[in-house]
Protein backbone atom coordinates (compact mmCIF):
# COMPACT_ATOMS: atom_id res chain seq x y z
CA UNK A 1 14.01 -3.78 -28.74
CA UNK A 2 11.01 -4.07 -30.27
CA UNK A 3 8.92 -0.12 -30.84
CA UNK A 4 5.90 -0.04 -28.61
CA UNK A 5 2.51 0.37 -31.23
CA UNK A 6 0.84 3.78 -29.85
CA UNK A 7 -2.04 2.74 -31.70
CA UNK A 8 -2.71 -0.13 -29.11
CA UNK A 9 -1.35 1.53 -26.51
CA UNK A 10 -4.25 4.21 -26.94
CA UNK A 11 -6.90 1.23 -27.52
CA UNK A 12 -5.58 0.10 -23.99
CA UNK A 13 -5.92 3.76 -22.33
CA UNK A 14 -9.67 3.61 -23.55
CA UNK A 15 -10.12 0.39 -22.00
CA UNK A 16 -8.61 0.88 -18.93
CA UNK A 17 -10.24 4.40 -18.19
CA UNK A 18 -13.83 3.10 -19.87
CA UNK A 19 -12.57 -0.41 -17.37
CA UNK A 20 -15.07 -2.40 -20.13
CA UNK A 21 -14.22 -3.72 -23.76
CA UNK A 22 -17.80 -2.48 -24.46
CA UNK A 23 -17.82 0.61 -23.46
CA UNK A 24 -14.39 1.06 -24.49
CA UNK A 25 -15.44 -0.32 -28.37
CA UNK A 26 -18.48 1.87 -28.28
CA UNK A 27 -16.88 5.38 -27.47
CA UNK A 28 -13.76 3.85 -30.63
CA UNK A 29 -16.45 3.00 -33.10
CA UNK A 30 -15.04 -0.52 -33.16
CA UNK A 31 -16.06 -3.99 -32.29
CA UNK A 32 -15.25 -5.82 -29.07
CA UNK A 33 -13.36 -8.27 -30.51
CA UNK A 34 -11.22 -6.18 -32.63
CA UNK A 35 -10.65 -4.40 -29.45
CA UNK A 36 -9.66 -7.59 -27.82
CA UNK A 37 -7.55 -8.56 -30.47
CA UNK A 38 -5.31 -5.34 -30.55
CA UNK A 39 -4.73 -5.17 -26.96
CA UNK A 40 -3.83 -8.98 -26.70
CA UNK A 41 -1.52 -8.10 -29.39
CA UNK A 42 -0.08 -5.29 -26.75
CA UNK A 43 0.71 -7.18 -23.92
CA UNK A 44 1.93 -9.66 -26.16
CA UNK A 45 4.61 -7.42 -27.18
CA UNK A 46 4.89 -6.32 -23.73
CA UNK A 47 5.58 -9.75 -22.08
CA UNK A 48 2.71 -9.33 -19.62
CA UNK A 49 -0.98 -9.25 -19.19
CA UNK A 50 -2.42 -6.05 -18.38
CA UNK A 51 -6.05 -7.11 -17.58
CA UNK A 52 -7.72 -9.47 -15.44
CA UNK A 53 -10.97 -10.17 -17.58
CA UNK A 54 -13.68 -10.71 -15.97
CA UNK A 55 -17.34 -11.05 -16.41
CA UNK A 56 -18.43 -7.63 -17.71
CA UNK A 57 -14.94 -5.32 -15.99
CA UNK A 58 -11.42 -5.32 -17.32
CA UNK A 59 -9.42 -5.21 -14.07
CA UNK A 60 -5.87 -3.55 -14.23
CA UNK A 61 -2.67 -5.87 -13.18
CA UNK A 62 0.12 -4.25 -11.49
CA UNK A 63 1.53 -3.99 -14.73
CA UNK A 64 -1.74 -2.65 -16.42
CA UNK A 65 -1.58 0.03 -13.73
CA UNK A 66 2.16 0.87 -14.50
CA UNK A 67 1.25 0.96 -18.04
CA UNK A 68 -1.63 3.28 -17.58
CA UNK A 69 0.19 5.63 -15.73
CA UNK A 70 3.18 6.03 -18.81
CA UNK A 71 -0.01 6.40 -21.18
CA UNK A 72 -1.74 8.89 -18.80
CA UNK A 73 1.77 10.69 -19.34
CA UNK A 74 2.03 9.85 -23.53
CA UNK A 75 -1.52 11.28 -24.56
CA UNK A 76 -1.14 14.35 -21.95
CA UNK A 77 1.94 15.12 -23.61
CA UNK A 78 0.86 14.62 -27.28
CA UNK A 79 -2.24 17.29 -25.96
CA UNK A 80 -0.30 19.61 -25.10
CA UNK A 81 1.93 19.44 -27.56
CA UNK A 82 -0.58 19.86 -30.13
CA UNK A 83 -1.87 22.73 -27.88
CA UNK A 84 1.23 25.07 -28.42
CA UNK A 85 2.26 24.31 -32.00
CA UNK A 86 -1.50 24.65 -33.31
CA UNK A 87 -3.07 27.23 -30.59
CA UNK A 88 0.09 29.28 -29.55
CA UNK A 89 -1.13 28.37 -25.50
CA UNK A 90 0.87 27.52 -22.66
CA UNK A 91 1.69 23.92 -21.62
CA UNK A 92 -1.41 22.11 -19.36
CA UNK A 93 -1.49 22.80 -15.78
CA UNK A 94 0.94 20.03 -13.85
CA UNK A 95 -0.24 16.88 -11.62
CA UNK A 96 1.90 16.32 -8.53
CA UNK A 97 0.29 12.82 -6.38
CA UNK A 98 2.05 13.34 -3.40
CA UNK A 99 1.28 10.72 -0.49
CA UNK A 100 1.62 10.52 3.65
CA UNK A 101 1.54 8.71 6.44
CA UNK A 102 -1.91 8.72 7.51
CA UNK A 103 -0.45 9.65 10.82
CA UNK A 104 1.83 12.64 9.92
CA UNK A 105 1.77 16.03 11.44
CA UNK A 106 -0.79 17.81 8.86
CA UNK A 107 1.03 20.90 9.86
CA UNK A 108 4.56 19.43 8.25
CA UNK A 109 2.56 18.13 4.96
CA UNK A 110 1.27 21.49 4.47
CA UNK A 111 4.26 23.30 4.96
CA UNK A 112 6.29 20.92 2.45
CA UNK A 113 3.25 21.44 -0.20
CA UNK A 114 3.37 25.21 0.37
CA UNK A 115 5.19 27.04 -2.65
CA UNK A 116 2.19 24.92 -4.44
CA UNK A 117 -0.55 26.18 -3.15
CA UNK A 118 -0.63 29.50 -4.68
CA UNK A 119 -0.09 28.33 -8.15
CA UNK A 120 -2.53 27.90 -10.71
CA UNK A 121 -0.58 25.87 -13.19
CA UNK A 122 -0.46 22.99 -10.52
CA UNK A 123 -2.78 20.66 -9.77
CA UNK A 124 -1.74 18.86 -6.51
CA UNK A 125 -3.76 15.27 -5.25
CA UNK A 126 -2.96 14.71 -1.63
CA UNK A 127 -3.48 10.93 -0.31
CA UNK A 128 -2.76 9.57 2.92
CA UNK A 129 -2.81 5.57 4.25
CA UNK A 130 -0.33 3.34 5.55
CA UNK A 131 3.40 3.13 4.40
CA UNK A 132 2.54 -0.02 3.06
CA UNK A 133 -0.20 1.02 0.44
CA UNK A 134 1.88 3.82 -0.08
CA UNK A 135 4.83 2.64 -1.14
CA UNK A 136 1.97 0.56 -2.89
CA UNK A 137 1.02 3.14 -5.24
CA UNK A 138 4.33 4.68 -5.55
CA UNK A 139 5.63 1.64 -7.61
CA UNK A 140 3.48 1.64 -10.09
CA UNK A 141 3.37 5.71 -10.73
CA UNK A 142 0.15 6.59 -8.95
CA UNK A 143 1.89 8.47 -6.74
CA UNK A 144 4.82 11.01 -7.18
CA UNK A 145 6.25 10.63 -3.71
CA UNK A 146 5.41 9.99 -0.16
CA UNK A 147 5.98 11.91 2.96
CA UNK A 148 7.35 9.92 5.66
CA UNK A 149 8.91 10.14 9.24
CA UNK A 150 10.31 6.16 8.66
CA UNK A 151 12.69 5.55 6.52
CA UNK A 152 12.66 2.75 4.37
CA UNK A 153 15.45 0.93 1.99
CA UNK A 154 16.70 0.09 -1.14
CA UNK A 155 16.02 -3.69 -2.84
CA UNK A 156 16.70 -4.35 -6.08
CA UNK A 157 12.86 -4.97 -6.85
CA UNK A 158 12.15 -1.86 -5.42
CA UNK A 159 15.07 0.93 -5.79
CA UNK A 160 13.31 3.21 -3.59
CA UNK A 161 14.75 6.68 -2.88
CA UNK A 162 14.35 7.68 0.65
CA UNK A 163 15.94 11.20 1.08
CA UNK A 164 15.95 13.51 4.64
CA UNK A 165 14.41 16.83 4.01
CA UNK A 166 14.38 17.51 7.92
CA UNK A 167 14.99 16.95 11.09
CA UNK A 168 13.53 18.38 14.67
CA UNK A 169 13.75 17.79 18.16
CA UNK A 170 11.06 16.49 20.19
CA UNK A 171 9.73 18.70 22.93
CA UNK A 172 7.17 18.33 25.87
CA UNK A 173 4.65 21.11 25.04
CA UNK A 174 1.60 22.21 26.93
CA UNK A 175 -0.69 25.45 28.20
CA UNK A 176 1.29 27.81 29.93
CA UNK A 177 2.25 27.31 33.31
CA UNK A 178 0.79 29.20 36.24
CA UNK A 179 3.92 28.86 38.07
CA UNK A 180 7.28 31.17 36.68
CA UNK A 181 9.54 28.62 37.32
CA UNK A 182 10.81 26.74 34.62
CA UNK A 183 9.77 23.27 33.94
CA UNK A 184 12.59 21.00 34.68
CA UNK A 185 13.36 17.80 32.62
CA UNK A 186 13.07 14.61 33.88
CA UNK A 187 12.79 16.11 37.63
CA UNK A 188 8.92 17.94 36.83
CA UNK A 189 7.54 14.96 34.60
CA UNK A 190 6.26 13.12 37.49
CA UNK A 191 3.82 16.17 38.23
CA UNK A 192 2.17 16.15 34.69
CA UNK A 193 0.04 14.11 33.17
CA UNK A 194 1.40 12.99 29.35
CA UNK A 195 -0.05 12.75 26.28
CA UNK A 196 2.57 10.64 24.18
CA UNK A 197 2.51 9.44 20.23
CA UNK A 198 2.13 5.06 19.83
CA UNK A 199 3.77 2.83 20.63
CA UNK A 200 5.01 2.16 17.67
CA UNK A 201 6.28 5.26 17.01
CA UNK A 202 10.27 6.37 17.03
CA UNK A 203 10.28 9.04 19.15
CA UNK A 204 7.70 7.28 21.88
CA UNK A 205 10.43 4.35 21.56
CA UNK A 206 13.76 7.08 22.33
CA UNK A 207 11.22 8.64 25.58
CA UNK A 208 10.40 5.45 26.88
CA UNK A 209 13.91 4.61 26.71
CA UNK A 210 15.16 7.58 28.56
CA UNK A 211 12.83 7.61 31.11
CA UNK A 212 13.66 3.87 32.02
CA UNK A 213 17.16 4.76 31.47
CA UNK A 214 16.69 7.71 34.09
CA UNK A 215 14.26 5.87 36.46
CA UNK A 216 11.76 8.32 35.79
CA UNK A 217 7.93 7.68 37.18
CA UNK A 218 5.49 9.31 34.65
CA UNK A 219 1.65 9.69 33.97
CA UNK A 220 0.26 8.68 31.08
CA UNK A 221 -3.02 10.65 30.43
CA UNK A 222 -3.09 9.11 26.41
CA UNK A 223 -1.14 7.92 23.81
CA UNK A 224 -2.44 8.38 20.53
CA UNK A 225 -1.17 7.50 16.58
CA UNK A 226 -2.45 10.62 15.25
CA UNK A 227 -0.71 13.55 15.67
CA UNK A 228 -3.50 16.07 14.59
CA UNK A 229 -5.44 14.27 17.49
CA UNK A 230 -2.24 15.02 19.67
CA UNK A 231 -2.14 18.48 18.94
CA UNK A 232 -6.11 19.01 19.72
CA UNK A 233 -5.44 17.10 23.13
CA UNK A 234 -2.64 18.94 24.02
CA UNK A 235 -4.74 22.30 22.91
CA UNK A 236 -7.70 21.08 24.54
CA UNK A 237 -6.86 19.84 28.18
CA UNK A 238 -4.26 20.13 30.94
CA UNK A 239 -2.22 17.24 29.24
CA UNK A 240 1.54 17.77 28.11
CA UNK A 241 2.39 16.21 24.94
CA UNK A 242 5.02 15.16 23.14
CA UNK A 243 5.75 16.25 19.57
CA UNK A 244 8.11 17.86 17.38
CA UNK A 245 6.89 21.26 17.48
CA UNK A 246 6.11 21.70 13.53
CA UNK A 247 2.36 19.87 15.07
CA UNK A 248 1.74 22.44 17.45
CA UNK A 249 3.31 25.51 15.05
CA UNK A 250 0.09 27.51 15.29
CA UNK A 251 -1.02 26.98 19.16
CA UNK A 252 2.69 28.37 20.13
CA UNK A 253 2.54 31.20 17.80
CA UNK A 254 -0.86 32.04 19.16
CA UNK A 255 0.55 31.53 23.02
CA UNK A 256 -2.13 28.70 23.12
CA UNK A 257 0.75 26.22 24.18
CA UNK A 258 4.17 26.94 25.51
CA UNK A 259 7.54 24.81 24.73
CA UNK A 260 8.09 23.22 28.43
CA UNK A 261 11.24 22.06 27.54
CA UNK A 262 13.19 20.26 24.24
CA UNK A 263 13.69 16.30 25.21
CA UNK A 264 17.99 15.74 25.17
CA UNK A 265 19.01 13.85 22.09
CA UNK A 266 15.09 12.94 20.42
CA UNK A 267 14.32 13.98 17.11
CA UNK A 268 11.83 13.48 14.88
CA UNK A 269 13.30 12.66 11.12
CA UNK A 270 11.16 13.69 8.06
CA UNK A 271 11.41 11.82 4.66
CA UNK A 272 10.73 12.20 1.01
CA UNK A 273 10.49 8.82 -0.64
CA UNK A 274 10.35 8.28 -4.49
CA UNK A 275 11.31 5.99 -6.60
CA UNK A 276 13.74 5.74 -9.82
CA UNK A 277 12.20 6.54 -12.79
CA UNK A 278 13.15 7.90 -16.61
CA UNK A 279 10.65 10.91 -16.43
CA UNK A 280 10.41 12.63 -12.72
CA UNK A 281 8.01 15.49 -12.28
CA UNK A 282 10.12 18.72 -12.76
CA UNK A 283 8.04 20.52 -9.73
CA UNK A 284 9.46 17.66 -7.33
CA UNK A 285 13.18 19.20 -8.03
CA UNK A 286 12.54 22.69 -6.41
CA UNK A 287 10.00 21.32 -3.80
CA UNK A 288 13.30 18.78 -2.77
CA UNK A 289 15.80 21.53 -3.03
CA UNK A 290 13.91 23.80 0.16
CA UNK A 291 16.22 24.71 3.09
CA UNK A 292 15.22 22.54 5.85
CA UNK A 293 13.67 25.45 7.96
CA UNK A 294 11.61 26.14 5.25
CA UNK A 295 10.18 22.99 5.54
CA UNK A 296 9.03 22.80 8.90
CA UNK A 297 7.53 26.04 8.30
CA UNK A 298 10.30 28.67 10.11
CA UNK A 299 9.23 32.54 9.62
CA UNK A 300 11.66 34.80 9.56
């Protein structure tokens, strides 16, 4: 195998960050064309093109963006490297990209980013959009890994690496009761009006089917994609939602909401998704390796 030139690998990173030849040229103190020239010469060795040229941008390919994201890694590592032998200092602060569901409880995102928060040799980017542009990002290295609660699989073109990190049953939460007795599942749910997740969610999907299954009559008040929005309904009128109750952690700590009752056999499953590749972030390791109450955020 050929050795990758780091000399046009860096004329690339000044392209691709400067995303013009010109600009890029200017800032190197060479021409355009010699600019050209060496970075033709790159994906040449390479096999692929890394640019889209057009009029006055140079647009990354998927495999420009890939690249990128290995040079991002080279030069920050040559940096720093040249940091500690030369200066005596401590290595940079770390990246971690981690991605969610644009849908996930915020409450679960910040509990799994936790043990970061506090540190000031991390630098953590949070993004959240569809599984899809996700999963997206993920392959070519803009992203570390994604917080999901779907799981997704394996192909050969994409050796994804979808991992459990927890697992919580679903529960029917609302204000407390005026009444002492104790609400009674599926008997009580024809008295209250619900405030349920999609329809395109899981755990709607498992309800739905036990209700049917039990020939239960129910209200429906809302349903709504977004569990933050969930959790302010439920908080903020007389419906009685239904979540895992890492959404709602601070109302029931507070008293604000109550646990009515915990659904039989629904969970909500959480998932870490990453994919396979040479260099992994070290921080990912120890956030991975958390007991699972940890991660939805248990106190002792």
């Amino acid at each position: 195998m050929p050795t990758l030139n780091f000399h046009h690998l860096h004329y690339f990173w000044a392209v691709a960050k400067e995303g013009s030849l010109t600009r890029a040229a200017g800032h190197l103190h060479v021409s355009p064309s010699a600019l050209s020239t060496q970075i033709r010469q790159l994906e040449q060795q390479i096999g692929r093109p890394l640019f889209v040229r057009q009029a006055r941008s140079m647009q990354l390919t998927e495999a420009g963006r890939l690249a990128l994201s290995y040079a991002e890694t080279i030069f920050a590592a040559g940096d720093e490297l040249m940091a500690v032998l030369q200066q005596g200092r401590s290595p940079a602060r770390q990246v971690l990209r981690i991605g969610a569901l644009a849908t996930l409880s915020r409450n679960f995102q910040e509990n799994f980013c936790r043990p970061l928060l506090s540190r000031t040799d991390v630098e953590l980017v949070l993004q959240s959009g569809s599984l899809q542009e996700l999963l997206a990002r993920l392959r070519v290295h803009s992203l570390d890994l994604i917080l999901s609660n779907r799981r997704v699989v394996s192909t050969a073109d994409d050796p994804w690496r979808c991992r459990r990190i927890a697992r919580q049953p679903v529960s029917l939460v609302g204000k407390p009761r005026p009444r002492r007795r104790a609400f009674r599942f599926p008997d009580d749910l024809v008295e209250v009006p619900l405030l349920l997740p999609g329809r395109d969610s899981d755990i709607r999907a498992g309800f739905d089917l036990a209700c049917d299954r039990l020939g239960v009559r129910r209200q429906l008040r809302a349903e709504v994609d977004d569990m933050a929005l969930l959790r302010l309904l439920a908080r903020d009128s007389d419906g009685v939602a239904l979540v895992p109750t890492v959404v709602v952690q601070d109302e029931l700590r507070s008293g604000a909401l109550v646990e009515y009752c915990v659904v039989p056999d629904l969970f909500e499953d959480f998932y870490a998704i990453t994919v396979q590749r040479r260099f992994a972030p070290p921080l990912l390791r120890s956030l991975l390796a958390r007991p699972e109450a940890e991660v939805l955020g248990a106190r002792a």
